[in-house]
N, C-alpha and C. Protein backbone atom coordinates (compact mmCIF):
# COMPACT_ATOMS: atom_id res chain seq x y z
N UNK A 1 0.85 -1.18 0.00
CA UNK A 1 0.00 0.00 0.00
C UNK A 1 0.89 1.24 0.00
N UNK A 2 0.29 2.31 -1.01
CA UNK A 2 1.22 3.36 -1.41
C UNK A 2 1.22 4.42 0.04
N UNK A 3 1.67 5.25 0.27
CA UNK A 3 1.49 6.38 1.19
C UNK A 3 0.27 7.37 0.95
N UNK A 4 0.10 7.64 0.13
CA UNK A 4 -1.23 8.42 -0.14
C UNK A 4 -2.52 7.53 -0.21
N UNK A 5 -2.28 6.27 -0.42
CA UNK A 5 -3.99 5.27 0.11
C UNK A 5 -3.74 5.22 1.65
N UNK A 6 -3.17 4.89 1.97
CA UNK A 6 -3.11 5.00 3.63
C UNK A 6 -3.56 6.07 4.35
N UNK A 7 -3.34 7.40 4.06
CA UNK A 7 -3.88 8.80 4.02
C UNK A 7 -5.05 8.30 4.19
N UNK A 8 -5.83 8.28 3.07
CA UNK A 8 -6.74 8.10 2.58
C UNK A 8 -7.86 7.14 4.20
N UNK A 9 -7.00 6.78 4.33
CA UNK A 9 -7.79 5.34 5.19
C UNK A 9 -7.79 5.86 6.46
N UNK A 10 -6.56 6.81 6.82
CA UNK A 10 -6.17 7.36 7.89
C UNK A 10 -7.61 8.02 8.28
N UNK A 11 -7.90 8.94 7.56
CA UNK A 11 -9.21 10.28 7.79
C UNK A 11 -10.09 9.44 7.94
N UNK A 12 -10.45 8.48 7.85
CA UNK A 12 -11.69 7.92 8.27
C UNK A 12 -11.49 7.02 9.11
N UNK A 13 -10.20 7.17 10.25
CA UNK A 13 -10.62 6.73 11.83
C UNK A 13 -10.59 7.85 12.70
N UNK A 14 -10.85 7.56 13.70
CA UNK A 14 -11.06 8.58 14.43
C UNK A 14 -10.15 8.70 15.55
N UNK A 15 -10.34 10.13 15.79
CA UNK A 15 -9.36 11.24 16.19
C UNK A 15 -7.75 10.19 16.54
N UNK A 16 -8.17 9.73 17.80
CA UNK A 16 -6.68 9.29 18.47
C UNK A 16 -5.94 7.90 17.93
N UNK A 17 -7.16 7.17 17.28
CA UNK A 17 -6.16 6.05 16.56
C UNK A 17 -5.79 6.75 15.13
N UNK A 18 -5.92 7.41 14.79
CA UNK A 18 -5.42 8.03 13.31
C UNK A 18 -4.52 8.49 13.67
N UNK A 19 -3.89 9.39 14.96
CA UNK A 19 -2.84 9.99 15.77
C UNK A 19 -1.42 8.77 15.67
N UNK A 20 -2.20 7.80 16.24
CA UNK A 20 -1.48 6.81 16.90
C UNK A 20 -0.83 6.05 15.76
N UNK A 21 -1.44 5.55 14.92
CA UNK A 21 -1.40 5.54 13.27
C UNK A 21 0.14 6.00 12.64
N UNK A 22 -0.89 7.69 12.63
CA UNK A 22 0.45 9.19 12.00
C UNK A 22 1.61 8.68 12.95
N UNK A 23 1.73 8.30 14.52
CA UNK A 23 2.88 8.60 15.18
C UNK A 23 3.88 7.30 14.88
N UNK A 24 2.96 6.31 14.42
CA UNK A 24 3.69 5.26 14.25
C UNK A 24 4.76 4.81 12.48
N UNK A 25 3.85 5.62 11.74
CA UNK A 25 4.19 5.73 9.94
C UNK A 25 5.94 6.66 10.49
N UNK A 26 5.29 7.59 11.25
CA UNK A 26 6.18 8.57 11.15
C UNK A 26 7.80 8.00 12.20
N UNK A 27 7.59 7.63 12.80
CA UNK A 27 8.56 6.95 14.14
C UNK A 27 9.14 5.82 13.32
N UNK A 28 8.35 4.58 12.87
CA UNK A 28 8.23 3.27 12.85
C UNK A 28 8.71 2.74 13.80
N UNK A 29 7.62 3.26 15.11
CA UNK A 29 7.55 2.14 16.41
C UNK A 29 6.41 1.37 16.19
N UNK A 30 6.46 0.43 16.93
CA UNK A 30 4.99 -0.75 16.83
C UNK A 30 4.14 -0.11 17.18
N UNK A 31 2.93 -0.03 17.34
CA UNK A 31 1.61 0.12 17.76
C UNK A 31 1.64 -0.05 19.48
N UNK A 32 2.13 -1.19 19.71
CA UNK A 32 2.21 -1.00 21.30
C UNK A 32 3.23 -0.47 21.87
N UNK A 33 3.82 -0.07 21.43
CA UNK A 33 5.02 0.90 21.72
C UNK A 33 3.93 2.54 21.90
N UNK A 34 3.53 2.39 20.72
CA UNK A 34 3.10 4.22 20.24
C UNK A 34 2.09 4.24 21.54
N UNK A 35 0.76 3.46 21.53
CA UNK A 35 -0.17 3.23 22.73
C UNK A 35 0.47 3.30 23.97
N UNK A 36 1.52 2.87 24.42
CA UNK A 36 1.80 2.94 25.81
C UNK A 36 2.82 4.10 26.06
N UNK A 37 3.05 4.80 25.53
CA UNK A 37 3.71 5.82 25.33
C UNK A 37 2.95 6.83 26.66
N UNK A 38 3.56 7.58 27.40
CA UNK A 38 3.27 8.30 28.79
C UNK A 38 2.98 9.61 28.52
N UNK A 39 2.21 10.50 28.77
CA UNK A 39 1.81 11.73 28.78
C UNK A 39 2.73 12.56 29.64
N UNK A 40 3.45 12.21 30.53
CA UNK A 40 4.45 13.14 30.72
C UNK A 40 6.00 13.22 30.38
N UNK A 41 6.23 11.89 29.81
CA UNK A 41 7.34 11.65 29.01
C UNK A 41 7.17 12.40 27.22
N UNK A 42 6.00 12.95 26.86
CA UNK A 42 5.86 13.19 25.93
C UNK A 42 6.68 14.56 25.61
N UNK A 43 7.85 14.31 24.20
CA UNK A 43 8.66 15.71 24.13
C UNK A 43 8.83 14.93 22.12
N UNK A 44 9.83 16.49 22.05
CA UNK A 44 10.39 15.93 20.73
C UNK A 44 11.06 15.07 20.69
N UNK A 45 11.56 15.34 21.13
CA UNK A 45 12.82 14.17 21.31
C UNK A 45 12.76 13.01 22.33
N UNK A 46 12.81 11.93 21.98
CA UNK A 46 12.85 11.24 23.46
C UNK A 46 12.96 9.60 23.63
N UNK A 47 13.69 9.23 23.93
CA UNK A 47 13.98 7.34 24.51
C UNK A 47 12.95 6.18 24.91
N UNK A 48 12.82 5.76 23.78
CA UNK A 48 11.38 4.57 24.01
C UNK A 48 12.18 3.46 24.28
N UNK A 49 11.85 2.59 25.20
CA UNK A 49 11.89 1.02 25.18
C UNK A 49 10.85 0.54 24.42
N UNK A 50 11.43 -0.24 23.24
CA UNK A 50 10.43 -0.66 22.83
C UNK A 50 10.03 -2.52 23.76
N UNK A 51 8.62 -2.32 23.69
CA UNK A 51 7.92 -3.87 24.49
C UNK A 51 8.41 -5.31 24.35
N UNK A 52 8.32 -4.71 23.25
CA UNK A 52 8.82 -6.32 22.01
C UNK A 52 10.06 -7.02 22.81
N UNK A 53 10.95 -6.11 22.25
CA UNK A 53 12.44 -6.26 21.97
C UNK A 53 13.63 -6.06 23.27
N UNK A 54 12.96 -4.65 24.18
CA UNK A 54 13.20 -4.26 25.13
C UNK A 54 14.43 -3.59 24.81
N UNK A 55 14.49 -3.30 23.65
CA UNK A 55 15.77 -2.17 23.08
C UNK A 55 15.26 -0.68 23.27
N UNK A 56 16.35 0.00 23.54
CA UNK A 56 16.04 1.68 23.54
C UNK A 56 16.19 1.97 22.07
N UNK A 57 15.68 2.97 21.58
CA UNK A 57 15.47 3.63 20.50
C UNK A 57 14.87 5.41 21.11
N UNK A 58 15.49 5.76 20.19
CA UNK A 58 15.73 7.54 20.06
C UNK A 58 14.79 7.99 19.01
N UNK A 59 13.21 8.33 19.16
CA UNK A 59 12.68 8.96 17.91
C UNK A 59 12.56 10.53 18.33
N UNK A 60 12.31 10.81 17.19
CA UNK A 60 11.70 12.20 16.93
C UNK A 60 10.75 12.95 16.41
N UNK A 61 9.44 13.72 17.34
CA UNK A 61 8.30 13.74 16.37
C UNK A 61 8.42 14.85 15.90
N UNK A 62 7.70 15.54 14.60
CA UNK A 62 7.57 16.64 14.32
C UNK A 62 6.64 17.38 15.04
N UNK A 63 7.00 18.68 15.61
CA UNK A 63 6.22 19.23 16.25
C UNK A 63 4.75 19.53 16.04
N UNK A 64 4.48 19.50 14.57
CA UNK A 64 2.68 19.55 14.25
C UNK A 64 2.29 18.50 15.19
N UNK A 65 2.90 17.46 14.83
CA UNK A 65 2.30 16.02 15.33
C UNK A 65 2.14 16.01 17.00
N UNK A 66 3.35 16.34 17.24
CA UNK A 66 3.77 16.89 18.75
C UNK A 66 2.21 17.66 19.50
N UNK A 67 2.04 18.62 18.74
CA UNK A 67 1.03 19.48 19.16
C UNK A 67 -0.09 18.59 19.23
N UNK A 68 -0.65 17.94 18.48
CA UNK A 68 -2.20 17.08 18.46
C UNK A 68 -1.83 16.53 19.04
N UNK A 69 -0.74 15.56 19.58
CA UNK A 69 -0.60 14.60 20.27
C UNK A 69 -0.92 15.51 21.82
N UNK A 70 -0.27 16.33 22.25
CA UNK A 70 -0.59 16.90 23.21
C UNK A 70 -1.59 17.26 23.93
N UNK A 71 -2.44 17.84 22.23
CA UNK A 71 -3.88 18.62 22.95
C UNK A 71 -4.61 16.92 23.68
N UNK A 72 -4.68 16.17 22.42
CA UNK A 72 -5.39 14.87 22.92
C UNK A 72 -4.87 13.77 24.19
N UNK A 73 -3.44 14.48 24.43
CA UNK A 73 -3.01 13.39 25.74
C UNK A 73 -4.30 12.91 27.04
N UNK A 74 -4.38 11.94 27.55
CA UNK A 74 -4.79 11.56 28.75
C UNK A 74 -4.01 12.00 30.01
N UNK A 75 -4.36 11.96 31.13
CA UNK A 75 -3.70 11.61 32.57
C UNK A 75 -2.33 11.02 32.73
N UNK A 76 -2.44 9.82 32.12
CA UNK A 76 -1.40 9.12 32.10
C UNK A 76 -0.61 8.44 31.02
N UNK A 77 -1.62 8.26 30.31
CA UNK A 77 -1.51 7.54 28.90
C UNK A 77 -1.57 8.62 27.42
N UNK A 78 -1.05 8.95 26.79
CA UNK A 78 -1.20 9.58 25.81
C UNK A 78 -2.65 9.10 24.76
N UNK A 79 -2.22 8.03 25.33
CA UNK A 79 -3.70 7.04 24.59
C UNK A 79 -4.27 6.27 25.23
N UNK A 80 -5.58 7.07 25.46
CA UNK A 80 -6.21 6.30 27.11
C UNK A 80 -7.20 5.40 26.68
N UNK A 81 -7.43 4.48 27.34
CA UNK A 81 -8.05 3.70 27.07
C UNK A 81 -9.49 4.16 27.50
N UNK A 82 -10.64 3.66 26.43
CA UNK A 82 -11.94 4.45 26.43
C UNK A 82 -12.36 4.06 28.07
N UNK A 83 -12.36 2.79 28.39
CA UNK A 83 -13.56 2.51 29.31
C UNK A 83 -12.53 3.37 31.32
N UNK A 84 -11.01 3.56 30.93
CA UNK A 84 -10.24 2.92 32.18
C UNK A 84 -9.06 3.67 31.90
N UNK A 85 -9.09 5.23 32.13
CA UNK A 85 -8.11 6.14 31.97
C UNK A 85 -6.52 5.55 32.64
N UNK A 86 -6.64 4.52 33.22
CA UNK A 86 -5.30 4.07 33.75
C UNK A 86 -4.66 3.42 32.95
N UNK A 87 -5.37 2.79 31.94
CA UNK A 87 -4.67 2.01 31.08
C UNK A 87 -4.63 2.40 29.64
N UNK A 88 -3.78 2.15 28.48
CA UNK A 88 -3.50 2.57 27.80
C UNK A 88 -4.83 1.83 26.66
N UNK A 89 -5.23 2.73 25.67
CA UNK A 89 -5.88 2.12 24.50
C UNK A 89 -4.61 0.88 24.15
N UNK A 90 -6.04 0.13 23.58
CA UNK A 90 -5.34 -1.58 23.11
C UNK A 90 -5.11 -1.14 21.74
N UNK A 91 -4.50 -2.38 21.22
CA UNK A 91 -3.72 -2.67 19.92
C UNK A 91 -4.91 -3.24 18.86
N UNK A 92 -5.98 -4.03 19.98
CA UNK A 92 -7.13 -4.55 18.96
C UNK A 92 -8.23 -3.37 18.96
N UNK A 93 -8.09 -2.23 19.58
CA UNK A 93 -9.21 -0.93 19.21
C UNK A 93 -8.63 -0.18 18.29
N UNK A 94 -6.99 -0.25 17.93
CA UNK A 94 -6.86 0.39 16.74
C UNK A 94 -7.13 -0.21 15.48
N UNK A 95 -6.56 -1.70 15.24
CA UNK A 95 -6.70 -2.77 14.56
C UNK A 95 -8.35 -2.82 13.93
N UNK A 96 -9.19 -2.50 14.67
CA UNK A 96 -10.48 -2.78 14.39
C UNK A 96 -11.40 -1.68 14.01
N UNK A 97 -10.55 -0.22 13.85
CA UNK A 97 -11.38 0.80 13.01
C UNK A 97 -10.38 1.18 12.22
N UNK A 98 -9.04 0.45 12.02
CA UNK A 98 -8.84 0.03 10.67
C UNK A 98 -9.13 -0.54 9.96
N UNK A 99 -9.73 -1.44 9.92
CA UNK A 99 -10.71 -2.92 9.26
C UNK A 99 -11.52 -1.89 8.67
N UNK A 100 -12.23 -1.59 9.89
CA UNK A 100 -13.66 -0.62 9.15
C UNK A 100 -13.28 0.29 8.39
N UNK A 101 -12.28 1.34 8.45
CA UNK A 101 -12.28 2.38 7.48
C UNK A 101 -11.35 1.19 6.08
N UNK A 102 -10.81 0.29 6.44
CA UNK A 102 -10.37 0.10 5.49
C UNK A 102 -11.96 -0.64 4.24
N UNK A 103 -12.44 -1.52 4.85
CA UNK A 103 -13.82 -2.05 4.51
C UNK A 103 -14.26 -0.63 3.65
N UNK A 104 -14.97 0.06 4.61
CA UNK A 104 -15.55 1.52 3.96
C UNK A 104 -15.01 1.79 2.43
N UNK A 105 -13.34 2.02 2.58
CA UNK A 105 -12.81 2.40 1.27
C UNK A 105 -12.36 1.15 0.26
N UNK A 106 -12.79 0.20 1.10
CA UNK A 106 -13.04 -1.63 -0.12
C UNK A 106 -11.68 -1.79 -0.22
N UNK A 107 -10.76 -1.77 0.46
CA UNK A 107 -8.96 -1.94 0.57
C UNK A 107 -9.44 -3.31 0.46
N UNK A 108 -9.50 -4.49 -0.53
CA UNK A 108 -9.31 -5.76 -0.15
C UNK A 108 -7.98 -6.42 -0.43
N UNK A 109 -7.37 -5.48 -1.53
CA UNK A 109 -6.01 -6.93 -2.01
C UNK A 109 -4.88 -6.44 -1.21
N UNK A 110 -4.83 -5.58 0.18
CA UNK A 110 -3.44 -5.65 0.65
C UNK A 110 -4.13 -6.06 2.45
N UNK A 111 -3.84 -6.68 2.93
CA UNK A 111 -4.11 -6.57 4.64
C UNK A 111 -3.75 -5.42 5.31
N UNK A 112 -4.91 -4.91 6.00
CA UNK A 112 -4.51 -3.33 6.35
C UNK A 112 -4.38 -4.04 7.30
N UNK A 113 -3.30 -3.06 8.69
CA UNK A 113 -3.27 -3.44 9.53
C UNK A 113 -2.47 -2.43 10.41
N UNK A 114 -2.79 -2.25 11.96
CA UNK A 114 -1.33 -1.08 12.84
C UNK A 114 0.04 -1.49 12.19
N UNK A 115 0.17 -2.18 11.90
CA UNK A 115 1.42 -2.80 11.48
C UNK A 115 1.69 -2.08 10.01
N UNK A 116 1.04 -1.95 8.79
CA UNK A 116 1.01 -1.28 8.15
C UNK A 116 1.75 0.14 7.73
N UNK A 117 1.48 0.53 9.17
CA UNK A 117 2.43 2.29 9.46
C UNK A 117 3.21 1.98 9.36
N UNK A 118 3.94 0.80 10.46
CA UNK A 118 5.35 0.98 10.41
C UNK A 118 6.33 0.56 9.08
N UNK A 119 5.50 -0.64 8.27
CA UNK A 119 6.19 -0.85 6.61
C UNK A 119 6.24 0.52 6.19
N UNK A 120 5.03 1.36 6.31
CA UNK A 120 5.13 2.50 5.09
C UNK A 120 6.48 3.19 5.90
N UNK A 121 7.03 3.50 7.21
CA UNK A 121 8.08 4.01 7.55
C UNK A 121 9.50 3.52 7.06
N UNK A 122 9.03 2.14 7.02
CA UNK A 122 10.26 1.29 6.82
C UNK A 122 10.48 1.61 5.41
N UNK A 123 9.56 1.44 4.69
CA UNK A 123 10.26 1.97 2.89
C UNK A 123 10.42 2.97 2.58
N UNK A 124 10.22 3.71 3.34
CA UNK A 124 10.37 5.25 3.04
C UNK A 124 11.55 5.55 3.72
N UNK A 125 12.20 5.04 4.69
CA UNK A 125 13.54 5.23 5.10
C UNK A 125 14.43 4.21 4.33
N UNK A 126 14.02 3.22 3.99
CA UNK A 126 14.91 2.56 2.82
C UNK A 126 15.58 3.17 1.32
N UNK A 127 14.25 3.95 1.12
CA UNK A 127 14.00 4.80 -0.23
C UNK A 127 15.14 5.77 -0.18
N UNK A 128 15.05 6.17 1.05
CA UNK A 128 16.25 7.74 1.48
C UNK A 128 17.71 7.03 1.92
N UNK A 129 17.85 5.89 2.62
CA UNK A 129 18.89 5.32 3.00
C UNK A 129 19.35 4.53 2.30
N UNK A 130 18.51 3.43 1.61
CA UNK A 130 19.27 2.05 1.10
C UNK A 130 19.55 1.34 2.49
N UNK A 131 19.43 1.76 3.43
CA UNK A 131 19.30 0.43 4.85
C UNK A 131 17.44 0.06 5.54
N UNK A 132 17.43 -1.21 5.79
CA UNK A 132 16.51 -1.55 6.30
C UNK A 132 17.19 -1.73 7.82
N UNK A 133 17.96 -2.36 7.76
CA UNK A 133 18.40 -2.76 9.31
C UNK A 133 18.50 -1.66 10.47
N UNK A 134 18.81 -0.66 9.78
CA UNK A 134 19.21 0.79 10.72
C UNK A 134 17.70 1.00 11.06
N UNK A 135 16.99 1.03 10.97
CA UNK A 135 15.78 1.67 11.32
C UNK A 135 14.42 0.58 11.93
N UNK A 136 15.28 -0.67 11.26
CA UNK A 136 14.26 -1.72 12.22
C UNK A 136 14.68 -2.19 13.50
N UNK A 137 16.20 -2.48 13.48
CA UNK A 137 17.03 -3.26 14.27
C UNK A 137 16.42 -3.86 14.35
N UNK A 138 16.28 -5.19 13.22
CA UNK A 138 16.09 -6.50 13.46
C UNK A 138 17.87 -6.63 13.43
N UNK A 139 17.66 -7.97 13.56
CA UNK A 139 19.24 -8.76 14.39
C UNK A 139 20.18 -9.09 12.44
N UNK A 140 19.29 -9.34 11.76
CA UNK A 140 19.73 -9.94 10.61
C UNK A 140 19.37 -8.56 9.58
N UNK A 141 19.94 -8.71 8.43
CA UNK A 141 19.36 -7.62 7.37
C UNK A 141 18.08 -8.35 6.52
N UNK A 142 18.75 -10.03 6.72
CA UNK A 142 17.63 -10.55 5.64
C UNK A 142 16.45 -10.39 6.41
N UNK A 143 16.24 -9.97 7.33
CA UNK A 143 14.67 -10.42 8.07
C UNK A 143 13.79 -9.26 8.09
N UNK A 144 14.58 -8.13 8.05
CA UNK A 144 13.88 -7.22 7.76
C UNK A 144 13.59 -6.50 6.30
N UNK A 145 14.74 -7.02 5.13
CA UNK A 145 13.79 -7.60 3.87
C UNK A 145 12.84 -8.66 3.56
N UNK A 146 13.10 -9.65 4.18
CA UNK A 146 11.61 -10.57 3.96
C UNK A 146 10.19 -9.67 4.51
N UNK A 147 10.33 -9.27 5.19
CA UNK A 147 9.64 -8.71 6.59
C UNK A 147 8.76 -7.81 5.75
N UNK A 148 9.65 -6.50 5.23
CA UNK A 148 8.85 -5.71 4.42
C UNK A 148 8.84 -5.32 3.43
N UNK A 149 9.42 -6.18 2.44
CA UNK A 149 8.95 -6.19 1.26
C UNK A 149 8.06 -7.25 0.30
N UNK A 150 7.01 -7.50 1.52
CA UNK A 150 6.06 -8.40 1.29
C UNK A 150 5.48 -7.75 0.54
């Protein structure tokens, strides 16, 4: 899926998973990385552990993004979970008004998915670099060409 159909798919979720989405295309952190992300750790600059892997990584948001992310922060969670402000929105409430907006706009021949953002990050820093590995840190180079250039 190109960068401008994704757009496309983006505007028709709503408000904070489309955020979460943008923060993830733009970063290429996972989805549960971007979701558990802290409202007072929130800056430009700044040191994620990612869940997965339990590696540090250094992103950087652009300040537009910065700003919405802000106005919409929670208490604790940047992305609060609807029913239980203590906990962070899940991975299957973003997952599942992607389906729908993807359904809506009839996306059938590619699997939309949170996961999605982070390929479109990954080829788009490939495009500018010629490295996949630098920006996934997977352990191998081949794995993160199999990976995303499905």
């Amino acid at each position: 899926m190109e960068t401008s159909e994704f757009e496309h798919v983006l505007a028709a979720l709503t408000p904070p998973n489309r955020l979460a989405c943008e923060l993830s295309a733009c970063t290429g952190l996972r989805i549960s990385d971007v979701l558990n992300l802290r409202s007072e750790r929130l800056q430009e600059r700044m040191t994620v552990r990612e869940l997965k892997t339990g590696k540090t990584r250094r992103i950087r948001v652009p300040k537009t993004l910065l700003d919405r992310l802000t106005a919409q922060k929670g208490k604790i969670y940047v992305f609060e979970n609807r029913l239980d402000y203590r906990k962070p929105r899940t991975r299957q409430a973003v997952y599942k008004d992607l389906r729908r907006a993807a359904k809506l706009f009839r996306v059938t021949e590619t699997h939309l998915s949170p996961h999605s953002a982070r390929k479109i990050y990954a080829v788009s820093a490939y495009r500018q670099t010629g490295s996949l590995q630098r920006h996934t840190q997977y352990k191998k180079p081949q794995w993160s060409a199999v990976h995303f250039c499905q």
